[in-house]
C-alpha atoms as a PDB file:
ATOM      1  CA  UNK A   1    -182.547  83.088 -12.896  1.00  0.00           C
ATOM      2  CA  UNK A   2    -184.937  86.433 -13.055  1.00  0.00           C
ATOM      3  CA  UNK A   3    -184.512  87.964 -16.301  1.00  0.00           C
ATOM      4  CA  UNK A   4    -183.599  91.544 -14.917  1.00  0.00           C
ATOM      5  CA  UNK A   5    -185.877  94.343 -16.250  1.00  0.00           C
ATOM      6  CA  UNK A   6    -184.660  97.231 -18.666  1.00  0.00           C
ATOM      7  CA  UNK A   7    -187.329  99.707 -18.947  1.00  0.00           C
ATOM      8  CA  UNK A   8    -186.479 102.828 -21.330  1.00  0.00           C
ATOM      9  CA  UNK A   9    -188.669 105.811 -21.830  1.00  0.00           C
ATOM     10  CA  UNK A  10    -188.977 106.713 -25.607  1.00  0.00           C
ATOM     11  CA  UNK A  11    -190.469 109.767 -26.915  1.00  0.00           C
ATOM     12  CA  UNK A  12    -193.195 110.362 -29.499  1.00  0.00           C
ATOM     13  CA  UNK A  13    -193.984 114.167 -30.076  1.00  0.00           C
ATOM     14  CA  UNK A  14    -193.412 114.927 -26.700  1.00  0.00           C
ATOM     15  CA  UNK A  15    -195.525 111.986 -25.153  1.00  0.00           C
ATOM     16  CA  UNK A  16    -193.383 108.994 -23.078  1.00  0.00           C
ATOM     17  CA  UNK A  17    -193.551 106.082 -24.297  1.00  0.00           C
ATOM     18  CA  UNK A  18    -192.351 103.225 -22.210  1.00  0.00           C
ATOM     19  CA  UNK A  19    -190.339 100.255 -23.317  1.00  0.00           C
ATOM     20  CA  UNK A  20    -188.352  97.346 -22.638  1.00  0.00           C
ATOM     21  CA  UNK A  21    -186.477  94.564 -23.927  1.00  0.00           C
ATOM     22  CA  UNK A  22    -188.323  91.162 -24.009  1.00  0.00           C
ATOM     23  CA  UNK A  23    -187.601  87.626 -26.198  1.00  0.00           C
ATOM     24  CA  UNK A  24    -184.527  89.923 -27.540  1.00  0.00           C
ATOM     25  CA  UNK A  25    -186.738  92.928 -28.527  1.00  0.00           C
ATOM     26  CA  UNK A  26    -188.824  95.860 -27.889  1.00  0.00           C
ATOM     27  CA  UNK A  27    -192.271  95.421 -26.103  1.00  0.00           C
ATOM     28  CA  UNK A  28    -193.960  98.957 -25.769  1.00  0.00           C
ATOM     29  CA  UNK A  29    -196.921 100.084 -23.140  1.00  0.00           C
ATOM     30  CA  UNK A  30    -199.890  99.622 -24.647  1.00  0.00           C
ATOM     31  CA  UNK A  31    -201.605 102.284 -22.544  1.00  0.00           C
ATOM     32  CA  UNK A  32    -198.557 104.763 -23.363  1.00  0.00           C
ATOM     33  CA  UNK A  33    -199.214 104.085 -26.599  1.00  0.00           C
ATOM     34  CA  UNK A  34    -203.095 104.886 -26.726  1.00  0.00           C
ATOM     35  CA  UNK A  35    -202.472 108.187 -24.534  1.00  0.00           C
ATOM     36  CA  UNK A  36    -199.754 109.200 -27.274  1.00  0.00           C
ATOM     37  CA  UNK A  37    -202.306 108.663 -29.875  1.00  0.00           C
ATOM     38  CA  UNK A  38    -205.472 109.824 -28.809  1.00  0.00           C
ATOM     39  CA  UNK A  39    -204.340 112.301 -25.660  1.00  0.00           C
ATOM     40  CA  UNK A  40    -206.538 110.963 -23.597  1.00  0.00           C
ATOM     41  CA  UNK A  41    -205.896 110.861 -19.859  1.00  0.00           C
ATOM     42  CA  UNK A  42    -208.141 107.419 -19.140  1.00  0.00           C
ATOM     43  CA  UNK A  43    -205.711 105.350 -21.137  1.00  0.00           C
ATOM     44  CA  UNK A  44    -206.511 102.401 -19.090  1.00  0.00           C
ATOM     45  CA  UNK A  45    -210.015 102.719 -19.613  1.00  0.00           C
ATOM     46  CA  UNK A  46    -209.293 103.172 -23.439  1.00  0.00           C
ATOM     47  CA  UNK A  47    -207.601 100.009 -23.661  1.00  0.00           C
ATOM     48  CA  UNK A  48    -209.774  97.627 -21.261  1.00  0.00           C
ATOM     49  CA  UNK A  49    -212.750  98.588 -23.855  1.00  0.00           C
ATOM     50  CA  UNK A  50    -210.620  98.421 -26.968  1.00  0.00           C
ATOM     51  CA  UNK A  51    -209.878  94.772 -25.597  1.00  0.00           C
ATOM     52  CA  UNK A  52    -213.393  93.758 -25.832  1.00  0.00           C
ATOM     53  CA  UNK A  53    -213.862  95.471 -28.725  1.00  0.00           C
ATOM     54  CA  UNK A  54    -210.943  93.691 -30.551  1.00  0.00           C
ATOM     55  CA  UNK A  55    -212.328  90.204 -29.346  1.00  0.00           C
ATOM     56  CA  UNK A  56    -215.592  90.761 -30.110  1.00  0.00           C
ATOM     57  CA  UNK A  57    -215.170  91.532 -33.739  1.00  0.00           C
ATOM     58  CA  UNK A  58    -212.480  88.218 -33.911  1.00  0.00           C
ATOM     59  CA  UNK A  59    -209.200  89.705 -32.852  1.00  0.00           C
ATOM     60  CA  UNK A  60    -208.935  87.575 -30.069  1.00  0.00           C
ATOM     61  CA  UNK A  61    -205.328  86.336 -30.903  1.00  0.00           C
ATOM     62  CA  UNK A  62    -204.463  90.238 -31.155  1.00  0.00           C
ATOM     63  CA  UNK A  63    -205.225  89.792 -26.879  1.00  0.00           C
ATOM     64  CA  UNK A  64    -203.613  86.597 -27.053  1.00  0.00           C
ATOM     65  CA  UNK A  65    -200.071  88.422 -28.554  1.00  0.00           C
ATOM     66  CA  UNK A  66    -200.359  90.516 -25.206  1.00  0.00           C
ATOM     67  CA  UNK A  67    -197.525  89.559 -22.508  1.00  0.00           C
ATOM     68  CA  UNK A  68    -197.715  91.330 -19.067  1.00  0.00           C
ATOM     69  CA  UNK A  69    -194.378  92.777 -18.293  1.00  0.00           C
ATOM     70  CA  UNK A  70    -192.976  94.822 -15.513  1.00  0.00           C
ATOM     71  CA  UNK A  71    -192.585  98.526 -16.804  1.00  0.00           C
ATOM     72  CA  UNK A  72    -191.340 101.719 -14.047  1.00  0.00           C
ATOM     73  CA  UNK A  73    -194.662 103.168 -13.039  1.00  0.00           C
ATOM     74  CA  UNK A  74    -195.160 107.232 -11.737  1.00  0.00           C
ATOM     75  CA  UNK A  75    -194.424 105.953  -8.319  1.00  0.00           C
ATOM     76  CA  UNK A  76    -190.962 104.777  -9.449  1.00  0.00           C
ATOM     77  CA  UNK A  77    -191.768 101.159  -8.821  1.00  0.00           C
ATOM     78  CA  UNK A  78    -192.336  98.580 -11.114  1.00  0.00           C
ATOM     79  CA  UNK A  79    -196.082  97.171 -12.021  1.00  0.00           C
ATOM     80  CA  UNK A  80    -197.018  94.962 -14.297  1.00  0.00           C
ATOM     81  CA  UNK A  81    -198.132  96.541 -17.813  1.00  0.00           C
ATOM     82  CA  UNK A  82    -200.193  95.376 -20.271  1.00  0.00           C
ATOM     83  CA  UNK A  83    -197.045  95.402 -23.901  1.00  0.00           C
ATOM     84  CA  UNK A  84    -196.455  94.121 -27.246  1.00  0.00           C
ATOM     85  CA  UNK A  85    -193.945  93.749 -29.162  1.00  0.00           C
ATOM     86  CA  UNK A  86    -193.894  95.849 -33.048  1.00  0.00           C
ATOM     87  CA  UNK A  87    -196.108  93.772 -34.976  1.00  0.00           C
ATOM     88  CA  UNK A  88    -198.695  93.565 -32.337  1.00  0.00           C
ATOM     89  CA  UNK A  89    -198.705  97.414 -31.437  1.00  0.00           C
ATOM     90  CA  UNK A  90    -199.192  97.701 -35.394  1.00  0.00           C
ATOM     91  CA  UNK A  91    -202.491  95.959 -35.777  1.00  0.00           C
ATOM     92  CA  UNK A  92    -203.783  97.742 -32.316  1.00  0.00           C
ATOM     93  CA  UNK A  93    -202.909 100.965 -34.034  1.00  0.00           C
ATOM     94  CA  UNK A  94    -204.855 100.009 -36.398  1.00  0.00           C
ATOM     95  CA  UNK A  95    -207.880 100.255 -34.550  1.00  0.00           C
ATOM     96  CA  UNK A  96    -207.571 103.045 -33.384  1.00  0.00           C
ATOM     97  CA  UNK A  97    -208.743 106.501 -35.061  1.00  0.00           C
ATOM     98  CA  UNK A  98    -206.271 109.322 -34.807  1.00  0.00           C
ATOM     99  CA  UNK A  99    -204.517 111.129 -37.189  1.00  0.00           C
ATOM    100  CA  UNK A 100    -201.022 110.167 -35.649  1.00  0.00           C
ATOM    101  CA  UNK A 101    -201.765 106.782 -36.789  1.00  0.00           C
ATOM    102  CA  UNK A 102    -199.335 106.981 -39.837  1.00  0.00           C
ATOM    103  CA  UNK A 103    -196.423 109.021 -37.851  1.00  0.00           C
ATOM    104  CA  UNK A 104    -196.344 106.669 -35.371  1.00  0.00           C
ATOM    105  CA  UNK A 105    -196.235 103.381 -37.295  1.00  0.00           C
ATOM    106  CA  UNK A 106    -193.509 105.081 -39.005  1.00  0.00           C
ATOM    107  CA  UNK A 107    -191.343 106.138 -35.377  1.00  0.00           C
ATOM    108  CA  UNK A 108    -192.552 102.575 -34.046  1.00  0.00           C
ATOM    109  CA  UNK A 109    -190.760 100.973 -37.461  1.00  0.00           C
ATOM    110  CA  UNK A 110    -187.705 102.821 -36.213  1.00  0.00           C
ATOM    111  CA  UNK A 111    -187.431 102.625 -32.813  1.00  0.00           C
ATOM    112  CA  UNK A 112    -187.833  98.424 -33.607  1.00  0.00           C
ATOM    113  CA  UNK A 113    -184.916  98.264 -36.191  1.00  0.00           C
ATOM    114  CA  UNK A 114    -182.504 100.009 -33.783  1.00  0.00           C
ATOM    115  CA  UNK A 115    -183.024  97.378 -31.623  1.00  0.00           C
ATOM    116  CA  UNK A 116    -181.835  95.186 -33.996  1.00  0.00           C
ATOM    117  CA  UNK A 117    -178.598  97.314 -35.171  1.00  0.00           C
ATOM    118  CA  UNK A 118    -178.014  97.614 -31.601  1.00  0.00           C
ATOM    119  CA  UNK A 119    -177.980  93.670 -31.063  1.00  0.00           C
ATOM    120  CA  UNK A 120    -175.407  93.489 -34.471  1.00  0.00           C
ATOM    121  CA  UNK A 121    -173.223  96.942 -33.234  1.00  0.00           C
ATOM    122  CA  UNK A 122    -174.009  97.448 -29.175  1.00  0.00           C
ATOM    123  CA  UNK A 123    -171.793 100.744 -29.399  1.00  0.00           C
ATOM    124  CA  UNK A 124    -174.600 101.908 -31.683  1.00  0.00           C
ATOM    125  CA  UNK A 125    -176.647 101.923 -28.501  1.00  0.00           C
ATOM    126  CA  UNK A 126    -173.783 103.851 -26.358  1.00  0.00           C
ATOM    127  CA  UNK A 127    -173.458 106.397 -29.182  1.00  0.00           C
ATOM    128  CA  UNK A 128    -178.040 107.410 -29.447  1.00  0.00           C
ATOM    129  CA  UNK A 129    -177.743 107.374 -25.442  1.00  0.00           C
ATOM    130  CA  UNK A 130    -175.274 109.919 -25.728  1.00  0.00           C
ATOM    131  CA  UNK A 131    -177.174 111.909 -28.381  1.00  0.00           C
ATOM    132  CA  UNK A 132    -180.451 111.886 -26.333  1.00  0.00           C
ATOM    133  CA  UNK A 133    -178.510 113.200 -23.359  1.00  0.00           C
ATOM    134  CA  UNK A 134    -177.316 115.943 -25.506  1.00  0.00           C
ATOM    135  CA  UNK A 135    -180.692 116.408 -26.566  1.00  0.00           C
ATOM    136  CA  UNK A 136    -181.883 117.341 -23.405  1.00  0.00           C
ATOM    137  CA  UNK A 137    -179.117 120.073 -22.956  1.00  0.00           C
ATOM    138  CA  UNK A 138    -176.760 118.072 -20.780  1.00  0.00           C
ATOM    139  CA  UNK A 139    -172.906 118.968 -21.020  1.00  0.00           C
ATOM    140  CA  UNK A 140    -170.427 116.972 -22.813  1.00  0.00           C
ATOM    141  CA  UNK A 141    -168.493 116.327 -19.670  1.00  0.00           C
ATOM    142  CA  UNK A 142    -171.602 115.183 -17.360  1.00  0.00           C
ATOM    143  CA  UNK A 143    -172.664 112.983 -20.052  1.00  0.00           C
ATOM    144  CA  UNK A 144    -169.187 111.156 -20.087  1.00  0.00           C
ATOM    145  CA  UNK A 145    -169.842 110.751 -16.150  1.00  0.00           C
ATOM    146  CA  UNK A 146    -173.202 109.547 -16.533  1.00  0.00           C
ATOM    147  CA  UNK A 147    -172.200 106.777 -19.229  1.00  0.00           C
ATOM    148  CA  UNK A 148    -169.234 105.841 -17.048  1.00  0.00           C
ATOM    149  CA  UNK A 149    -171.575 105.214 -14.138  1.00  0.00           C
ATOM    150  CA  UNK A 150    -173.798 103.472 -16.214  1.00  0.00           C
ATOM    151  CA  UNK A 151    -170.713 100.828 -17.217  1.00  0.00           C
ATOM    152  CA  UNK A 152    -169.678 100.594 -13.255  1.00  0.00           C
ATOM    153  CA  UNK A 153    -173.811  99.853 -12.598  1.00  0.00           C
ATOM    154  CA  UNK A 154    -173.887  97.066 -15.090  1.00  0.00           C
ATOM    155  CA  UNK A 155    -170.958  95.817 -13.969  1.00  0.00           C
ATOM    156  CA  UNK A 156    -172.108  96.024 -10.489  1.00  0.00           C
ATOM    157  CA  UNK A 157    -175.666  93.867 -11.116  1.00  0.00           C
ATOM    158  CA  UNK A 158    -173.349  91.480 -13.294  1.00  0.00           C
ATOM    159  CA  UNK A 159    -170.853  90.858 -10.220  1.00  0.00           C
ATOM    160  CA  UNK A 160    -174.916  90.132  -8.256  1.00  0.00           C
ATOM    161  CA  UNK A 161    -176.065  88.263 -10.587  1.00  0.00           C
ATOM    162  CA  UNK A 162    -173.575  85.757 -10.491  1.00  0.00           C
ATOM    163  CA  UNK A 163    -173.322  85.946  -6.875  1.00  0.00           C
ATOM    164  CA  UNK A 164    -177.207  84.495  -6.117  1.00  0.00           C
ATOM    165  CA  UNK A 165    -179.292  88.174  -6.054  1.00  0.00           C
ATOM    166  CA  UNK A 166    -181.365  86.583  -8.370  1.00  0.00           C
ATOM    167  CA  UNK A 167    -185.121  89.308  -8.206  1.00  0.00           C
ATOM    168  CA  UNK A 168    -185.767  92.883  -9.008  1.00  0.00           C
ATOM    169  CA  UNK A 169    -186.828  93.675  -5.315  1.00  0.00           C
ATOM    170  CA  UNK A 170    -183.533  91.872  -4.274  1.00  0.00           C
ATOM    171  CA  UNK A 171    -181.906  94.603  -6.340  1.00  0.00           C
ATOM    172  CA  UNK A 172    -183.866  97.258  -5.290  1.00  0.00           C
ATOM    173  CA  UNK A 173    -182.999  96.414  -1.221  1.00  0.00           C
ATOM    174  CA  UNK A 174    -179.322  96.386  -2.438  1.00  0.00           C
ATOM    175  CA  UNK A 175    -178.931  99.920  -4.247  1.00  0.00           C
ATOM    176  CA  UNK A 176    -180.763 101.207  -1.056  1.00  0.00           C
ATOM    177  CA  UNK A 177    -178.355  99.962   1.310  1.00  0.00           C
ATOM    178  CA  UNK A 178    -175.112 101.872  -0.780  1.00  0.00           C
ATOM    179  CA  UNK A 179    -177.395 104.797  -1.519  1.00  0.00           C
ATOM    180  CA  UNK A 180    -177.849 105.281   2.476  1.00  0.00           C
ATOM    181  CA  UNK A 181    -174.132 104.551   3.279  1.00  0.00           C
ATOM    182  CA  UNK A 182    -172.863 107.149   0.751  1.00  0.00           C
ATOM    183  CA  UNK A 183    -175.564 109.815   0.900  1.00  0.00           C
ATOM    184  CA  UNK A 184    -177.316 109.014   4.083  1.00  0.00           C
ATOM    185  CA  UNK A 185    -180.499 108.714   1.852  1.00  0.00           C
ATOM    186  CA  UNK A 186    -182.400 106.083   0.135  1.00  0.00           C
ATOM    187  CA  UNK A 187    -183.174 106.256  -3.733  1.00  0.00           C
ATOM    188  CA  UNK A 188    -186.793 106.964  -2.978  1.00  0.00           C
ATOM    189  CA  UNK A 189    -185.713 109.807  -0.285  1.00  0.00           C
ATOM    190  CA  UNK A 190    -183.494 111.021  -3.002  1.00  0.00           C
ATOM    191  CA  UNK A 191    -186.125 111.359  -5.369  1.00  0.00           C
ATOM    192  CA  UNK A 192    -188.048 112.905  -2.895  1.00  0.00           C
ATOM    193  CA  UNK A 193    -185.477 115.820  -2.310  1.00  0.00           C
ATOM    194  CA  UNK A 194    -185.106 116.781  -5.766  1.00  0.00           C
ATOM    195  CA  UNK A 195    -188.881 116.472  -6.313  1.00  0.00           C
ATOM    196  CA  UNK A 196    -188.923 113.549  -9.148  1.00  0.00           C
ATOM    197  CA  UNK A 197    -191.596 111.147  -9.783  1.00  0.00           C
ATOM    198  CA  UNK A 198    -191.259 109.211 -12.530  1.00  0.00           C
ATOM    199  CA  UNK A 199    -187.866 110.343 -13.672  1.00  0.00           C
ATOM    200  CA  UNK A 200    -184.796 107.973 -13.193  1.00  0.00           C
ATOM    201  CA  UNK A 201    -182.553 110.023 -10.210  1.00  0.00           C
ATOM    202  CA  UNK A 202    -179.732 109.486 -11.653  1.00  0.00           C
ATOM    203  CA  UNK A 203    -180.785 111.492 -14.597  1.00  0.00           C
ATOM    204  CA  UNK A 204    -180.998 114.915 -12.086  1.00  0.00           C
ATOM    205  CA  UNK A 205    -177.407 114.200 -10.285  1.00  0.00           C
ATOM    206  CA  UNK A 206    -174.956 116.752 -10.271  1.00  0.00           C
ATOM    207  CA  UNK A 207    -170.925 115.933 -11.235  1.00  0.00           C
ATOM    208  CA  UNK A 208    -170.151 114.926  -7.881  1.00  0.00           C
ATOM    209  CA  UNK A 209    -173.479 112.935  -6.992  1.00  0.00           C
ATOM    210  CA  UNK A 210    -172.851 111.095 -10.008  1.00  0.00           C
ATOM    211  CA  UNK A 211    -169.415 110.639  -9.351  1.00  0.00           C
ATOM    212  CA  UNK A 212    -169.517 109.377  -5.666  1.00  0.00           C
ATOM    213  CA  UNK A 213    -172.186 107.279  -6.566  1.00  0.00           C
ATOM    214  CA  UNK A 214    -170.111 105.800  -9.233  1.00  0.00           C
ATOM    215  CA  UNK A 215    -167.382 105.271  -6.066  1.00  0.00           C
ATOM    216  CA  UNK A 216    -170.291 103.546  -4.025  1.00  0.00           C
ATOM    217  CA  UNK A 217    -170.925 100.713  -6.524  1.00  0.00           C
ATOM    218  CA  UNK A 218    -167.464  99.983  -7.877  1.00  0.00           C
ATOM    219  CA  UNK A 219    -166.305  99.740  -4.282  1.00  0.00           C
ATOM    220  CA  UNK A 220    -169.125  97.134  -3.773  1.00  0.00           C
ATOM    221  CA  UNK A 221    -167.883  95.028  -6.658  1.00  0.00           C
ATOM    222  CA  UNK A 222    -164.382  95.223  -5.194  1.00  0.00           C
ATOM    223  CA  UNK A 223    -165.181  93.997  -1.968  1.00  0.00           C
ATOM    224  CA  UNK A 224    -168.053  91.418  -3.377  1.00  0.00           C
ATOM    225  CA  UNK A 225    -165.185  89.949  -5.046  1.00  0.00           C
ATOM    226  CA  UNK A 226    -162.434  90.223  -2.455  1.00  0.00           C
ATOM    227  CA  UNK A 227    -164.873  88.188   0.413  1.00  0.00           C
ATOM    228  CA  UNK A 228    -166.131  86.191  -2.709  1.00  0.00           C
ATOM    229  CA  UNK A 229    -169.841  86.958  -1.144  1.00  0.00           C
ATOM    230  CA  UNK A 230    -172.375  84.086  -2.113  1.00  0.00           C
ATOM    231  CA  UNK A 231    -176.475  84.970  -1.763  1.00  0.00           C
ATOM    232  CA  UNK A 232    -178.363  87.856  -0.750  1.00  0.00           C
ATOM    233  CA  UNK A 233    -177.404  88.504   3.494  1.00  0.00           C
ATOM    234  CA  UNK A 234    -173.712  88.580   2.011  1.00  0.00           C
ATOM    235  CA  UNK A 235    -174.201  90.858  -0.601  1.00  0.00           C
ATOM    236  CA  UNK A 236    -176.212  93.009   1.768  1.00  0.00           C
ATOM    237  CA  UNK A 237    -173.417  93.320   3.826  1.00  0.00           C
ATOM    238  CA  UNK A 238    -170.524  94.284   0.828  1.00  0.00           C
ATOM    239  CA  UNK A 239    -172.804  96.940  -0.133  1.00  0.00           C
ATOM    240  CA  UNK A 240    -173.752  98.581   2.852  1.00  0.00           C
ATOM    241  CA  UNK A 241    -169.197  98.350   3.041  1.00  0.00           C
ATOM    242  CA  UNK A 242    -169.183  99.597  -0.449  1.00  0.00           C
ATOM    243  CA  UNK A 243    -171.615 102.693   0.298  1.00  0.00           C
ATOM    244  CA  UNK A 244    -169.289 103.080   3.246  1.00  0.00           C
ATOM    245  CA  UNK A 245    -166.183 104.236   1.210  1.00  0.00           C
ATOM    246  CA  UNK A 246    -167.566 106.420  -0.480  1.00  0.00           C
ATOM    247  CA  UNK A 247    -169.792 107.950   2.187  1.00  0.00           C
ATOM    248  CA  UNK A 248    -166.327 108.559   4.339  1.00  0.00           C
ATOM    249  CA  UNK A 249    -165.100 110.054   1.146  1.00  0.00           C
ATOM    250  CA  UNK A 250    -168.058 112.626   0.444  1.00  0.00           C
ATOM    251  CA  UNK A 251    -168.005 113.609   4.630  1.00  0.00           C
ATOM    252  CA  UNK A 252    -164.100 114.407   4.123  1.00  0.00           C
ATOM    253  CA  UNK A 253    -165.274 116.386   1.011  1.00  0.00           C
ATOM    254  CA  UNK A 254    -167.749 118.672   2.695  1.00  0.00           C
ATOM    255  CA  UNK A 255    -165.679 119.253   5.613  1.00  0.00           C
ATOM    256  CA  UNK A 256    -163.176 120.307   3.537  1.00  0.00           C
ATOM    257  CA  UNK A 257    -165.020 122.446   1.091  1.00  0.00           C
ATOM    258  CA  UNK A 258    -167.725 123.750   3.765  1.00  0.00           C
ATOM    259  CA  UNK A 259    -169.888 122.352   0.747  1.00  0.00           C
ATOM    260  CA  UNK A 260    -172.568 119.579   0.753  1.00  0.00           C
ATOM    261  CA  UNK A 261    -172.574 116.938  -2.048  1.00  0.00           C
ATOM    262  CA  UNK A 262    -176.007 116.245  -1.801  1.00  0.00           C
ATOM    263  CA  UNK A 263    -178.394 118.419  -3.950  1.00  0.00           C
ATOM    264  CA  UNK A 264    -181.986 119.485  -4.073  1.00  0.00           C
ATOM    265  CA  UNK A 265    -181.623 120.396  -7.307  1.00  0.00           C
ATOM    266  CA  UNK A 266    -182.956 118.627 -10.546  1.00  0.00           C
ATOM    267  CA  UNK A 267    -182.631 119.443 -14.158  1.00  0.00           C
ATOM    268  CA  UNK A 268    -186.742 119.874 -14.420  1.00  0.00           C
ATOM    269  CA  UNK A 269    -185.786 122.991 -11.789  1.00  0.00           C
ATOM    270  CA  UNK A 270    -186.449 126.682 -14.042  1.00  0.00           C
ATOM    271  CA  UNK A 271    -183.736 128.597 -12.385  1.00  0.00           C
ATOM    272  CA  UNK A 272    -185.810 131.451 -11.569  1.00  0.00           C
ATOM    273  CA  UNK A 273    -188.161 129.101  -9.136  1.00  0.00           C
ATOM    274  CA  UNK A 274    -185.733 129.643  -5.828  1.00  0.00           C
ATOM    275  CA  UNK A 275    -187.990 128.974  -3.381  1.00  0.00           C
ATOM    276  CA  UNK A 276    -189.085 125.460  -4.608  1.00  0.00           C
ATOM    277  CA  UNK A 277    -185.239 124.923  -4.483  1.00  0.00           C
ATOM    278  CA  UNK A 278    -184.782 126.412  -1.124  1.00  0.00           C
ATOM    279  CA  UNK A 279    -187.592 124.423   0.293  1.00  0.00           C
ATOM    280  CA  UNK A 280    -185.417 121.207  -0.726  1.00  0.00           C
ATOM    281  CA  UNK A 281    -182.967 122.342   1.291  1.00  0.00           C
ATOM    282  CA  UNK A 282    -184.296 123.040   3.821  1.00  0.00           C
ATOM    283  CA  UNK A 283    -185.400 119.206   3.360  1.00  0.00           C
ATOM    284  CA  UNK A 284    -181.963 118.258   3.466  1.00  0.00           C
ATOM    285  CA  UNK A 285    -181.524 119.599   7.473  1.00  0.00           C
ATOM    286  CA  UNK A 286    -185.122 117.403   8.383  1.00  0.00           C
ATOM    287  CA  UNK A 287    -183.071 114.257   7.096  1.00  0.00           C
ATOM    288  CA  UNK A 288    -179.674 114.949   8.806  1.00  0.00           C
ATOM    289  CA  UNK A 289    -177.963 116.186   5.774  1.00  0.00           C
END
């Protein structure tokens, strides 16, 4: 079975740097890394002639140590990157001038041993998610939303995962098919409304987004394991039901409240930039919202 990809975003002095788990640790974005230490925008082109440089002067099993993993790109989908786990990423680091060097050996060392506290204490990991959120300025009550639908989600690919969706696109065609039966848009639409790129959507839902999005996905586990559905056409069709309940429930919402559910807005959105907002919503009308 398809190991199924975690990618986290990590921060260094304001710079993203990408990372997932991999052989039961952290392997990092090489290219994240050089832009984070050096600022420069050709990252790529950094790396491909740090490469030769490294195996010309007989680091060769430095290249060797590199594994090519699939990482969220810009474009929300996910490419293979050039990573490395810790130890790797510290003799690259090494050869590479810039005065963040030393800082960033130091955050690396860190971000590498709370993987490991997180493997002996996994509530460890709850509890920093939860710090970064507040971090960011998000409220004590969406945060609680936004871990809960982060349980129902895992519990959700779980329930696949034992059911035969065994690939990444497989799960991709899946969360499409509730995200158009509850909000009559796709993920990538959705992104598109609220004008994200790289961020994760779920990230720049409101309360009740979050909340009937939550519905969408436990009612999908409910019915996968009701019809005991076996393989992907069966699991296609529970979540396209499962997307169903919850898009009767938001329609019986907004004709109640005279309200929509689904939102333009994003939390990169300065409040004083209305028409950027209105122009979203006016989005929402072009896709039958």
């Amino acid at each position: 079975m398809e190991e199924r990809v975690e990618t986290r975003i990590a921060v260094f002095k304001g710079k993203e740097v990408r990372k997932t788990i991999h052989n039961n640790e952290w392997w990092f974005s090489i290219t994240d890394i050089i832009e984070a230490l050096t600022g420069t925008e050709r990252s790529r082109k950094y790396w491909n002639d740090l490469k030769k440089k490294l195996i010309k002067e007989g680091y060769s099993e430095v290249s060797e140590k590199i594994g090519q993993l699939k990482l969220q790109a810009p474009d929300g989908k996910l490419r293979l990157t050039d990573c490395a786990n810790t130890e790797t990423v510290f003799r690259i680091i090494q050869t590479v001038p810039s005065p963040k060097a030393e800082p960033f050996k130091r955050w690396l060392a860190r971000v590498g041993y709370e993987r490991v506290q997180e493997i002996e204490n996994p509530e460890l990991a709850t509890q920093r998610t939860k710090a970064l959120y507040r971090a960011k300025g998000y409220s004590d009550a969406w945060i609680e939303k936004r871990m809960r639908g982060i349980a129902v989600r895992e519990e959700l690919t779980d329930e696949w995962k034992k059911r035969g969706v065994k690939s990444e696109p497989e799960y991709a065609i899946l969360t499409a098919e509730i995200s158009k039966a509850t909000f009559g848009l796709t993920p990538t639409e959705y992104k598109n409304l609220k004008g994200l790129k790289r961020e994760n959507l779920r990230d720049h839902m409101n309360d009740l987004e979050l909340i009937f999005s939550m519905l969408g996905e436990a009612a999908t586990t409910e019915i996968a394991r009701n019809d005991d559905t076996q393989g992907f056409t069966e699991n296609k069709n529970a979540a396209r039901e499962g997307g169903q309940v919850a898009g009767v429930a938001r329609k019986r919402l907004e004709s109640r409240t005279g309200k929509k559910v689904v939102s333009g807005e994003n939390y990169l959105l300065e409040p004083q930039n209305k028409k950027l907002l209105k122009g979203r919503q006016k989005n929402l009308k072009k896709c039958g919202r």
